[in-house]
Protein backbone atom coordinates (compact mmCIF):
# COMPACT_ATOMS: atom_id res chain seq x y z
CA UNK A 1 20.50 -1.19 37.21
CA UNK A 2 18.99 2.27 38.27
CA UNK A 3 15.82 3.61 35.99
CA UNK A 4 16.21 7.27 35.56
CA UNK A 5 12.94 10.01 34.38
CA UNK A 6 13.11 12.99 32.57
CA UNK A 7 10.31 15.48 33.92
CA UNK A 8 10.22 18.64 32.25
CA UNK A 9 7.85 21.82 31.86
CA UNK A 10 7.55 22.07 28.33
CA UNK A 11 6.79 25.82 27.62
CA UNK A 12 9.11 26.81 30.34
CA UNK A 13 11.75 24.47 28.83
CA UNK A 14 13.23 23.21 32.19
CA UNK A 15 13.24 20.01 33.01
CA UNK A 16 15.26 17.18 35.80
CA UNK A 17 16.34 14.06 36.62
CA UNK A 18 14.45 11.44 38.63
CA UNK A 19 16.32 8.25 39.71
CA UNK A 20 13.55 5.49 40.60
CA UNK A 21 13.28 3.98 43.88
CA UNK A 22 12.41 0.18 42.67
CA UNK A 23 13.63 -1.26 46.24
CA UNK A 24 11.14 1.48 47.81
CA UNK A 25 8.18 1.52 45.98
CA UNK A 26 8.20 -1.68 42.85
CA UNK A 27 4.87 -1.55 41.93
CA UNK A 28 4.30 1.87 41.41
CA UNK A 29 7.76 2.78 40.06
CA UNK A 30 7.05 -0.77 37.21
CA UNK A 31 3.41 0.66 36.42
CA UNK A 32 5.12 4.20 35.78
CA UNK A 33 7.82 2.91 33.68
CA UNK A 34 4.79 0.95 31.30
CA UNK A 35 2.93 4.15 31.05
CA UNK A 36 5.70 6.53 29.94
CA UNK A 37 5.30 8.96 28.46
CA UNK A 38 2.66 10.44 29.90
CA UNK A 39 2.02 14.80 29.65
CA UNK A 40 -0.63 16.62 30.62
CA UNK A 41 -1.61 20.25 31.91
CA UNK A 42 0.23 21.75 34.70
CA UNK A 43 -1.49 22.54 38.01
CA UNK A 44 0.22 23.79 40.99
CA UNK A 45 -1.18 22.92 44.39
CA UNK A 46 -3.12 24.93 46.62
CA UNK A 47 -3.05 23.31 50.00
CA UNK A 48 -0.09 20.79 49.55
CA UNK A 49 2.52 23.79 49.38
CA UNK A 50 5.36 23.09 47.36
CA UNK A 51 3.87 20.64 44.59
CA UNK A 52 3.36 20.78 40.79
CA UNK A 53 1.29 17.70 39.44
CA UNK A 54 -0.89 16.42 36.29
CA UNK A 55 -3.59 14.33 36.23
CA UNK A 56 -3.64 11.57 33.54
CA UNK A 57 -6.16 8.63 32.81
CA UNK A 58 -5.73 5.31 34.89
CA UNK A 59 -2.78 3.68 32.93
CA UNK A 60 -2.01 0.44 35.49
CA UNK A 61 -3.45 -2.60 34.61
CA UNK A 62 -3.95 -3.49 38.19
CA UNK A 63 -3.39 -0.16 40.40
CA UNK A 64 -0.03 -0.77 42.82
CA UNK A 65 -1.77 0.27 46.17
CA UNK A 66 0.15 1.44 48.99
CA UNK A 67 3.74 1.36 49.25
CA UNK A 68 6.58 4.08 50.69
CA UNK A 69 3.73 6.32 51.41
CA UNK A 70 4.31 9.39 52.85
CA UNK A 71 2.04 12.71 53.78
CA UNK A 72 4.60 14.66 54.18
CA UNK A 73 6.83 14.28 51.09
CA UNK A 74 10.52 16.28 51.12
CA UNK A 75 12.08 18.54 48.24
CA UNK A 76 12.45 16.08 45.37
CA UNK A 77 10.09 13.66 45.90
CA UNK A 78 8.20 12.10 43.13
CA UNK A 79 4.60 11.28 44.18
CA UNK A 80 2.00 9.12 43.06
CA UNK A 81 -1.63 9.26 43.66
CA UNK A 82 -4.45 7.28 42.86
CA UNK A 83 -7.68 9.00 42.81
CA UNK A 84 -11.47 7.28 42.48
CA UNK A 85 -13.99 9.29 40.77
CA UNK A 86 -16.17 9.59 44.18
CA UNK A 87 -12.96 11.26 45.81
CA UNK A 88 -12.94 14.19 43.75
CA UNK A 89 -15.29 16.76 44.03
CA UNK A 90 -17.30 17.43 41.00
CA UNK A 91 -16.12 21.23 40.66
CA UNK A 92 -12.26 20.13 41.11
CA UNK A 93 -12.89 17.24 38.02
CA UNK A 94 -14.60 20.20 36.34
CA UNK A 95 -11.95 22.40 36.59
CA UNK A 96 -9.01 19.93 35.70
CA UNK A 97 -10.70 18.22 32.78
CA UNK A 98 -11.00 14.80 34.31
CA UNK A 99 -15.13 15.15 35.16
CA UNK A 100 -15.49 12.53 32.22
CA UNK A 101 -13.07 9.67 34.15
CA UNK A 102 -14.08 7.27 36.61
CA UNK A 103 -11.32 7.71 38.32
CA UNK A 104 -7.37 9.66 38.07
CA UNK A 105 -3.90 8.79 38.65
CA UNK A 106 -1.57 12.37 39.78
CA UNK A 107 1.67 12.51 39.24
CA UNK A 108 3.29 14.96 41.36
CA UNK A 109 7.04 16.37 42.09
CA UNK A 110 7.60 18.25 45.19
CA UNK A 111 10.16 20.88 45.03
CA UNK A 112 10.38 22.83 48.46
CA UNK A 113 10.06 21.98 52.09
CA UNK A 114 7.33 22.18 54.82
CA UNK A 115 4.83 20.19 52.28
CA UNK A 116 1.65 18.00 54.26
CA UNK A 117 -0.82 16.38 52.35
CA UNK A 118 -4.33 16.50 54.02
CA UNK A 119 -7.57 17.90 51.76
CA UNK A 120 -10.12 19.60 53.35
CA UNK A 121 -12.73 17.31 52.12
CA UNK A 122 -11.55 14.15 53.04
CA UNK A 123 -8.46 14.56 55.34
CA UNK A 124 -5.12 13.05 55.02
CA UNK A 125 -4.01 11.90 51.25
CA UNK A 126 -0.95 9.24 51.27
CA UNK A 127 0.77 9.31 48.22
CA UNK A 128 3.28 7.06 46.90
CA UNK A 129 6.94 8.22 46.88
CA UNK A 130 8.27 6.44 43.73
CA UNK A 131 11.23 8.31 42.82
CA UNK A 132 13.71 11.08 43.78
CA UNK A 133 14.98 13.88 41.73
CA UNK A 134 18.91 13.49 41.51
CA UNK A 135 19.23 16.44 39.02
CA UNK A 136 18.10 19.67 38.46
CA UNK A 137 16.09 20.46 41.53
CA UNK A 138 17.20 24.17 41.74
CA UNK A 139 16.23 25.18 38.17
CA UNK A 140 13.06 23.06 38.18
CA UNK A 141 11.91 25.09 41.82
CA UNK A 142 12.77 27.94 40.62
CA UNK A 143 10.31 27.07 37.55
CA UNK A 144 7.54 25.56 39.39
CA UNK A 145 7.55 28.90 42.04
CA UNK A 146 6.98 30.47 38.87
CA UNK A 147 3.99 28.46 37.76
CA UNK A 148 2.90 29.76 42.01
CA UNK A 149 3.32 33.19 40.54
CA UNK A 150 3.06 33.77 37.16
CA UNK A 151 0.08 30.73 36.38
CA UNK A 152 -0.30 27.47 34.69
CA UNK A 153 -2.40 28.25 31.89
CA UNK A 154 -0.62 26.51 28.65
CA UNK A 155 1.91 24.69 30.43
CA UNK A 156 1.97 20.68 30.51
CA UNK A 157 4.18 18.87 32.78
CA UNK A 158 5.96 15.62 30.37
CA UNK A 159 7.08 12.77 32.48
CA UNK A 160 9.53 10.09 30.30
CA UNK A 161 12.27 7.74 30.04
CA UNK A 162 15.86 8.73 30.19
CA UNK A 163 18.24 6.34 29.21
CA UNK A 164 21.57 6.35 30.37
């Protein structure tokens, strides 16, 4: 039976549907589904293009690794990233709160097109596509061009479980 999220931006009271891709990706869409719900700050990416994400503590008992990766992830996508503390630059961990944490998992929705992941620091950056967003797309772009525009600051980004 399909497993179904409910990611929202809280303040800007918008949220969608994301159906998860167990065939796809079954480690990373099980450790998900242990750890909901998870919420944290909204950031909105600066190279990556189209992508709203939050950084949360390492949840997984053991992390998933690799599976339906993808650096270029399509309007919809639901990404999942696995940072180590050496990976991020002290500045960017300063700035998102996470200095304090060996290590961070991102969880990321993409919500336009033309979208490559590659940092300038250490190249390209496979995440894990783990789910697709079934409903709600339009209203939840037109939101996150708005956090592009108009700024993150007091916005979180909730992920949970929807059941239907």
């Amino acid at each position: 039976m399909a497993r179904y999220l409910s990611i929202a931006l809280e303040k800007r009271g918008v949220s969608c549907v994301a159906e998860l891709l167990d065939d796809d990706a079954p480690r990373t869409c099980e450790a998900v589904w242990n750890a909901l719900p998870q919420v944290g700050p909204v950031q909105h990416a600066k190279y990556a293009r189209n992508e709203v994400y939050t950084m949360v503590s390492r949840f997984a008992e053991e992390e998933p690794g690799q599976e339906n990766p993808t650096v270029t992830p399509i309007p919809g996508d639901v990404v999942y990233f696995s940072f180590p503390g050496g990976m991020l630059d002290r500045e960017f961990k300063r700035d998102k709160g996470v200095e304090a944490l060996p290590g961070v998992i991102d969880l990321a929705i993409f919500y336009g097109r033309n979208n490559l992941l590659i940092n300038g620091d250490v190249g390209w950056v496979p995440g894990n596509v783990y789910a697709s967003i079934v409903e709600g797309l339009a209203p939840m772009a037109e939101a996150c061009h708005d956090v592009w525009r108009s700024g993150s600051v007091g916005e979180t980004l909730r992920y949970e479980r929807l059941d239907r």
